[in-house]
Protein backbone atom coordinates (compact mmCIF):
# COMPACT_ATOMS: atom_id res chain seq x y z
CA UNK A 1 -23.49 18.89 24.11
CA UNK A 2 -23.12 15.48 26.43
CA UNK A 3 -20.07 15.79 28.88
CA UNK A 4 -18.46 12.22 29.09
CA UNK A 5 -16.42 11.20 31.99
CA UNK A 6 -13.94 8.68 30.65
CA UNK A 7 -11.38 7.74 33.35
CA UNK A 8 -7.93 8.45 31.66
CA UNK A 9 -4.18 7.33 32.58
CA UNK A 10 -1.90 10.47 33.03
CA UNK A 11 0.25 9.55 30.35
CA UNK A 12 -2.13 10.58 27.95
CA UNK A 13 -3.43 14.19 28.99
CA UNK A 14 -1.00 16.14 26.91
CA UNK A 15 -3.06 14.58 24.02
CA UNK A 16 -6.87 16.02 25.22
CA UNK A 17 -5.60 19.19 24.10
CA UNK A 18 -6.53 20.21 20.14
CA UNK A 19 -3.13 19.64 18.06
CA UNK A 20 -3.20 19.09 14.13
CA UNK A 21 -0.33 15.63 14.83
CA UNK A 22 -0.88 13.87 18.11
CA UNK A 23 1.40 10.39 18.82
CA UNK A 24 1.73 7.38 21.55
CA UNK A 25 4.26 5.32 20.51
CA UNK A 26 5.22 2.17 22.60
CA UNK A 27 4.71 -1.85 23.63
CA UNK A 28 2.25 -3.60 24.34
CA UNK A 29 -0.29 -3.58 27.14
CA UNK A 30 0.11 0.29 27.04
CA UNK A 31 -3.78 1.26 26.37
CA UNK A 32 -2.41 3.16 23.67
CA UNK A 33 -5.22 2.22 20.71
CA UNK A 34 -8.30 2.54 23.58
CA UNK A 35 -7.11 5.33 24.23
CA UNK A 36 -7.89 6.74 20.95
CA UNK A 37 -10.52 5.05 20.62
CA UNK A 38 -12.48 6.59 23.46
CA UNK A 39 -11.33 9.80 22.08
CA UNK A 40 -12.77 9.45 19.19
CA UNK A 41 -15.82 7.93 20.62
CA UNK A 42 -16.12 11.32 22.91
CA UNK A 43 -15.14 13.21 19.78
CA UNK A 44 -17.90 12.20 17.89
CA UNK A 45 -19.95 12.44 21.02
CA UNK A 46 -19.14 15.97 22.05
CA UNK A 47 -19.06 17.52 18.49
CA UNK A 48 -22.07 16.29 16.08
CA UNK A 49 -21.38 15.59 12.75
CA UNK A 50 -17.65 15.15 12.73
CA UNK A 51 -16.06 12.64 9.75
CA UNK A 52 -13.72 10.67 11.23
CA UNK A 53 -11.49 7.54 8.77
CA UNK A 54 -9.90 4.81 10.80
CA UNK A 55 -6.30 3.98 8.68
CA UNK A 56 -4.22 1.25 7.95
CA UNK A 57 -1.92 0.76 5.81
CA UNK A 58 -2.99 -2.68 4.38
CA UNK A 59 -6.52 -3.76 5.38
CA UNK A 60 -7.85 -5.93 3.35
CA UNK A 61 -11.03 -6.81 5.55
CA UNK A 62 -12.71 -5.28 8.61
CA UNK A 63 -11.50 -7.35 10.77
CA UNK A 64 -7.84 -5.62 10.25
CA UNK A 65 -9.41 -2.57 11.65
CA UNK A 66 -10.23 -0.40 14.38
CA UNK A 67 -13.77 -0.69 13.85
CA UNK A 68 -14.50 -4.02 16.60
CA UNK A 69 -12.89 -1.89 18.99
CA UNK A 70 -14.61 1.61 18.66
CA UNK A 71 -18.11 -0.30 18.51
CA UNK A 72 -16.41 -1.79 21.69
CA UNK A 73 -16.09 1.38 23.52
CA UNK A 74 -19.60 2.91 21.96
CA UNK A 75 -21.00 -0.01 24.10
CA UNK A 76 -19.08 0.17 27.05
CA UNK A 77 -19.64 4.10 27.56
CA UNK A 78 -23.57 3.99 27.13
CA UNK A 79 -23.83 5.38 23.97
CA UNK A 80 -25.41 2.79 21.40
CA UNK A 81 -28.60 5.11 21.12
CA UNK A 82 -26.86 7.85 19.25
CA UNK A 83 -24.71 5.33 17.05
CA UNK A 84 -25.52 3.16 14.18
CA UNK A 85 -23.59 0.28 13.23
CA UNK A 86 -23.60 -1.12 9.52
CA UNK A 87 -20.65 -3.52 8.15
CA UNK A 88 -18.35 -1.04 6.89
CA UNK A 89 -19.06 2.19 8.48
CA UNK A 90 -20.44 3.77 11.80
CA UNK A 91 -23.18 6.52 11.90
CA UNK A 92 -22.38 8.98 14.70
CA UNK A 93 -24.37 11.44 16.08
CA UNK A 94 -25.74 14.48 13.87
CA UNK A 95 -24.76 12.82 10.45
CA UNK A 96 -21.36 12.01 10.94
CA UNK A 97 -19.42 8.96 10.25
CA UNK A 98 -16.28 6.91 11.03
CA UNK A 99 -15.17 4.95 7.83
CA UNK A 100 -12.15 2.25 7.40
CA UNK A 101 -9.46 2.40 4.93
CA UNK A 102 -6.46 0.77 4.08
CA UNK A 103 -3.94 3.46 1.79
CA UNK A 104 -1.95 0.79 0.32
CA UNK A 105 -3.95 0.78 -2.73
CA UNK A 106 -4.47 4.65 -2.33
CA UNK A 107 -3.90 7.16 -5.25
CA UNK A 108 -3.53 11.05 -5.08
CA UNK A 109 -6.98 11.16 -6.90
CA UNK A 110 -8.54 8.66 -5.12
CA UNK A 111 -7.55 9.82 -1.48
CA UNK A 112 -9.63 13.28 -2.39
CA UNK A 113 -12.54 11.54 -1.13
CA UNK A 114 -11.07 12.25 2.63
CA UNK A 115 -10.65 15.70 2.16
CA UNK A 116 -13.95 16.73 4.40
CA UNK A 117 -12.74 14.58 7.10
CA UNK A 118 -11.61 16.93 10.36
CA UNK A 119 -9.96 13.24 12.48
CA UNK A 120 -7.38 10.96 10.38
CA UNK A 121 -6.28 8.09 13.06
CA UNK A 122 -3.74 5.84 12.02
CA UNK A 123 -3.33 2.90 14.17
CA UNK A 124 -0.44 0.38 13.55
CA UNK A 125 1.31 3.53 12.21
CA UNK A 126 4.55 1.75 12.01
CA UNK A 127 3.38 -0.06 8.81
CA UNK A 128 2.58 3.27 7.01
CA UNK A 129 4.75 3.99 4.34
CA UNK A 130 6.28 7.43 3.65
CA UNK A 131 4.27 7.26 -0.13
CA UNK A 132 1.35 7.00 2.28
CA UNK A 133 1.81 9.58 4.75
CA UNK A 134 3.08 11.70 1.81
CA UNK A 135 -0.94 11.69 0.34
CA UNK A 136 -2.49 11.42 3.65
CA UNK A 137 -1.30 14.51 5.66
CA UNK A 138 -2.30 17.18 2.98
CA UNK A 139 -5.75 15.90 2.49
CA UNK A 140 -6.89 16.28 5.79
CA UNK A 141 -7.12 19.77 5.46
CA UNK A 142 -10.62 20.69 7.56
CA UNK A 143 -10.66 23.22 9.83
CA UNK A 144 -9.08 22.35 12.90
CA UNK A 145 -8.50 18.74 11.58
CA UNK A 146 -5.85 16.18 13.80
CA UNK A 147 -3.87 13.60 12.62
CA UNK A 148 -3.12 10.97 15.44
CA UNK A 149 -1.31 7.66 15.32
CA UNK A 150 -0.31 5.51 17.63
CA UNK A 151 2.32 2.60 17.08
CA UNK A 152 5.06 0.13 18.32
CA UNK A 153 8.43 1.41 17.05
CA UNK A 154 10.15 -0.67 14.63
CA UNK A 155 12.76 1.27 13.05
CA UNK A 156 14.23 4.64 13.13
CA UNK A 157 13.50 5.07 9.49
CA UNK A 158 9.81 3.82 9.49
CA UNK A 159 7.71 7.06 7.85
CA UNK A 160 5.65 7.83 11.25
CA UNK A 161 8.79 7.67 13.35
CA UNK A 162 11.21 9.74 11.42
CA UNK A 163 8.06 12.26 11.01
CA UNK A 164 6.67 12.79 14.99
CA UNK A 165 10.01 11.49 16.49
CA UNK A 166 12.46 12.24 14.33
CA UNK A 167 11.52 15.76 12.58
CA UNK A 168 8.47 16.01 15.18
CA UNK A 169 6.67 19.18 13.88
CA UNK A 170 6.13 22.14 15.55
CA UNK A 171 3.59 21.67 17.92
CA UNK A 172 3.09 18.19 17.55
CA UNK A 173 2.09 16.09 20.77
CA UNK A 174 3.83 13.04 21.06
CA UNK A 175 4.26 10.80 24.21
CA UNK A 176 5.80 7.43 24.79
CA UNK A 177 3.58 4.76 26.65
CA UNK A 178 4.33 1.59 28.34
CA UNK A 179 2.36 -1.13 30.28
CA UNK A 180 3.56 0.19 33.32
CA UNK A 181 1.84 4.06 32.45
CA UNK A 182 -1.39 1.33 32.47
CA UNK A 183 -3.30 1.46 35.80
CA UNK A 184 -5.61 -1.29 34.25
CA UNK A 185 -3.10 -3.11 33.14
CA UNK A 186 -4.41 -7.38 33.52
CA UNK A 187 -2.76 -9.49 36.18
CA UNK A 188 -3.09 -11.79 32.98
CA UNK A 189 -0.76 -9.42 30.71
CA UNK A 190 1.67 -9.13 33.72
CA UNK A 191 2.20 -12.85 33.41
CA UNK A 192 3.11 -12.89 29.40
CA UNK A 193 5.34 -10.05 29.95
CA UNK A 194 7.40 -11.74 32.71
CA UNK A 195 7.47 -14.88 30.62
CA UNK A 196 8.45 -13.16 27.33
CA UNK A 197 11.22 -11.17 29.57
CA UNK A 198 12.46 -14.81 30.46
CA UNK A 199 12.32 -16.40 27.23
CA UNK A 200 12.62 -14.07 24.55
CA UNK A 201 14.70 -11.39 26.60
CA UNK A 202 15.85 -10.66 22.83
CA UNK A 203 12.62 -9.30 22.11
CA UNK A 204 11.23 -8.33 25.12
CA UNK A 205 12.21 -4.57 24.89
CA UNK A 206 10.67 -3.80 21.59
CA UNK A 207 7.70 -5.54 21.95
CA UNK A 208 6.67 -4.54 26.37
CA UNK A 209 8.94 -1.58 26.35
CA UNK A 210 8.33 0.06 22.90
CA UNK A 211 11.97 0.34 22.00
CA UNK A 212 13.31 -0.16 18.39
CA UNK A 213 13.18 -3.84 17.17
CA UNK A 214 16.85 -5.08 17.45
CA UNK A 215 16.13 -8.80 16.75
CA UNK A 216 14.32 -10.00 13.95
CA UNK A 217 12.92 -14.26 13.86
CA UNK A 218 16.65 -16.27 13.08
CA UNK A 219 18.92 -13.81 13.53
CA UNK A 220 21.85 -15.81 14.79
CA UNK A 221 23.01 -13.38 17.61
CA UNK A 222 20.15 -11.86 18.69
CA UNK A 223 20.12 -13.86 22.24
CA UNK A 224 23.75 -13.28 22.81
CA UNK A 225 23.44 -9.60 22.27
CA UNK A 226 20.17 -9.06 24.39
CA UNK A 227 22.50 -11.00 26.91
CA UNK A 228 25.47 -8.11 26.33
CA UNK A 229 23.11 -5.27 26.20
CA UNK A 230 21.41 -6.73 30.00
CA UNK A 231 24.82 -6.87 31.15
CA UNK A 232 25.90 -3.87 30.32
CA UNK A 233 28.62 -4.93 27.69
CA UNK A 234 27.56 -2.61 24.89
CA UNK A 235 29.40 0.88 25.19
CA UNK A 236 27.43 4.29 23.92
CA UNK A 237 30.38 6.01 23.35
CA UNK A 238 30.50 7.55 20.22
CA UNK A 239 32.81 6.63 17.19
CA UNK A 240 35.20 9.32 15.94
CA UNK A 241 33.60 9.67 12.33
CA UNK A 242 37.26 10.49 10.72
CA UNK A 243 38.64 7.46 11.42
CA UNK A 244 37.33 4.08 9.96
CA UNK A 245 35.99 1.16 11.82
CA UNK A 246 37.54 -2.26 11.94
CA UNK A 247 35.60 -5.49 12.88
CA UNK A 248 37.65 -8.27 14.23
CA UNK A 249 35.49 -11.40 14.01
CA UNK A 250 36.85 -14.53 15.93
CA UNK A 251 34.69 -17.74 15.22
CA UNK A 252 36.58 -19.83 17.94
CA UNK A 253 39.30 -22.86 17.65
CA UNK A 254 39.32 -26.44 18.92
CA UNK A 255 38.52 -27.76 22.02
CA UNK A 256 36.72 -25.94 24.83
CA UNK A 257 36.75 -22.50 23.02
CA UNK A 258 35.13 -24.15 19.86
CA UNK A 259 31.63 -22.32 20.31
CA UNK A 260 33.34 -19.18 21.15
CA UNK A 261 32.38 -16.15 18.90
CA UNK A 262 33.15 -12.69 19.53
CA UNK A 263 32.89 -9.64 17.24
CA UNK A 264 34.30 -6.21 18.39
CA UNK A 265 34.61 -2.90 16.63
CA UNK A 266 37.71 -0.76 17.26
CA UNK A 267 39.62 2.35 15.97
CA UNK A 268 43.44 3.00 15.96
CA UNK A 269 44.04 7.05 16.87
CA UNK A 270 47.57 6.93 16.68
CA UNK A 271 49.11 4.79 18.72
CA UNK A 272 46.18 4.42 21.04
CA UNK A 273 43.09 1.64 20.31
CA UNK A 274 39.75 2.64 21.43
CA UNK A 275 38.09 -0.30 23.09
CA UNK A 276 35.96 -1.30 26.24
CA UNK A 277 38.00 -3.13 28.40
CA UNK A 278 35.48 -2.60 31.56
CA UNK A 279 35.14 -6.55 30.89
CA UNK A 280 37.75 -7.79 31.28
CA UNK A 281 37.48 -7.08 35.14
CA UNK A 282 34.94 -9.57 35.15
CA UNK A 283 36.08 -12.34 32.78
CA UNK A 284 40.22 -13.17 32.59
CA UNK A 285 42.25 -10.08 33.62
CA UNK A 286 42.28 -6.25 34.80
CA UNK A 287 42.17 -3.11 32.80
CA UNK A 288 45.84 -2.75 34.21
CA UNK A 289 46.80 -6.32 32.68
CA UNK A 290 45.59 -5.97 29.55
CA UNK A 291 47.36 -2.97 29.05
CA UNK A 292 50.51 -5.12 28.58
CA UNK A 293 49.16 -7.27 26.00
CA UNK A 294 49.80 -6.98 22.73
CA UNK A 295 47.17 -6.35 20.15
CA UNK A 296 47.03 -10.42 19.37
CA UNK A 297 47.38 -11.36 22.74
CA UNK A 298 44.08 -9.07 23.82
CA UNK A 299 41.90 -10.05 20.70
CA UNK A 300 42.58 -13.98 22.00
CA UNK A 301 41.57 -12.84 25.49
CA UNK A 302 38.42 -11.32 24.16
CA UNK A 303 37.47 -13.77 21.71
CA UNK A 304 37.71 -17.04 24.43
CA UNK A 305 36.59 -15.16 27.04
CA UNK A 306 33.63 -12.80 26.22
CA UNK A 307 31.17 -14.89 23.96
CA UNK A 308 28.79 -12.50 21.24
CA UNK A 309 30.47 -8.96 23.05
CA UNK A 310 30.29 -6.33 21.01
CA UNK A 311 33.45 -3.39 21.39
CA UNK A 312 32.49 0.01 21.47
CA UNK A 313 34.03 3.25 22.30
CA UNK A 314 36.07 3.80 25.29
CA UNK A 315 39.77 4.85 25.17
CA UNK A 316 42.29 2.38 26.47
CA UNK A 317 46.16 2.64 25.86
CA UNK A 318 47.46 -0.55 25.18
CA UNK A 319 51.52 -1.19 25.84
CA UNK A 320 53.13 -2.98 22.99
């Protein structure tokens, strides 16, 4: 059996040891997919005649697939003796193979044809459906047979999140990477991240950081509340799930405050409303002043003085 020595970043040694689910999740620059490549290179390497399918969920050519970048690696480690490489498949050493699929147009009887395959890797798993997942994960069903994925988050409820973050079975290894976990990370990359942290600081988190997308293309706001959430204007504290929620939406007036927007979300408990006012310290009054106000008067401050705030949470006592 050949030994490789593959340099590897630190962030991913939890996943060299055997586990049936192994996950990286997070932006870009983060070596996440080389990182399974190599592994699967070594893999294939190390233990002869292991069946290994690339996934997508939609790939309607090669060129959507992990296959450019695993021949990639088989190059770059040495190891183009004991590989062959046809259009749609690799031969690996001691008859086994590394095929490409796309499960979009997957059944249950047609996925059977996976069933001898011990390494399912799923890259892009953010696009996976749950109907996907659903067929995938029972067919792999070789002895000791993984299941890895690796991803940029998208939403909470995307199938390969809710399953490794969110319900994260027993024994699962799942790690979050970023560009800075990266010690090759290109002086080249460096420079699109700062410039995508200065000009698209609405995006920037979910696509260098790995954090859930927040912004989609033409959503009005999305600038405004990248600007709130930098400063430190949106509150964590958590809404009391008795009581309903009120949005006060304020789209301005005439004159300077014309452009003005402001949308804040309050409860009443009794006699109290549950607000941040931590803002106000910086903008038009105190905490102390605005305790004086009356409801109108402190929706007016808020609306012409904090532009695209959002109001969660903390408990102030306003004086009527």
């Amino acid at each position: 059996m050949s030994i490789l020595k593959i340099p590897t970043a630190k962030i991913f040694e939890p996943l060299l040891k055997p586990a049936r689910y192994k996950g990286v999740y997070g932006g870009r620059g983060s070596g996440k997919s080389h990182f399974f490549g190599e592994l699967l290179v070594e893999t294939c390497q190390a233990e002869r005649g292991t069946l290994a399918v690339c996934i997508r969920e939609a790939q309607r050519t090669l060129a959507q697939s992990s296959k450019r970048l695993i021949e990639g690696k088989i190059a770059s480690l040495g190891l183009g003796h004991g590989f062959n490489f046809f259009s749609d498949k690799i031969e690996t050493p001691g008859d086994g193979l590394i095929i490409f699929r796309g499960l979009q147009d997957h059944t249950a009887d047609s996925i059977k044809s996976l069933e001898g395959f011990r390494i399912a890797w799923i890259d892009e798993a953010q696009s996976l459906s749950a109907r996907s997942l659903a067929l995938l994960r029972p067919t792999i069903r070789a002895k000791d047979s993984e299941l890895w994925a690796s991803w940029n988050p998208r939403r909470k409820s995307d199938a390969i999140d809710d399953f490794l973050r969110g319900r994260r079975p027993e024994g699962a290894v799942v790690v979050k990477a970023n560009w800075r976990d990266n010690p090759w990370f290109p002086d080249v990359l460096t420079e699109e991240r700062l410039l995508d942290q200065k000009l698209y600081p609405e995006r920037y988190d979910h696509i260098w950081e790995g954090e859930y997308a927040r912004a989609f293309e033409g959503a009005y706001f999305a600038s405004l509340l990248s600007e709130a959430r930098a400063q430190g204007r949106i509150g964590k504290v958590a809404a009391d799930p008795l009581l309903p929620l009120r949005a006060f939406i304020d789209i301005g007036g005439a004159g300077a405050a014309a452009d003005a927007f402001a949308i804040w979300i309050v409860q009443w408990v009794g006699s109290e409303m549950r607000a941040d006012f931590q803002h106000l310290r910086r903008w038009r009054t105190s905490v102390e002043q605005a305790q004086s106000y009356t409801f109108k008067a402190v929706i007016t401050v808020i609306a012409t003085g904090l532009i695209g705030a959002v109001w969660l949470g903390v408990k102030v006592v306003l004086g009527k």
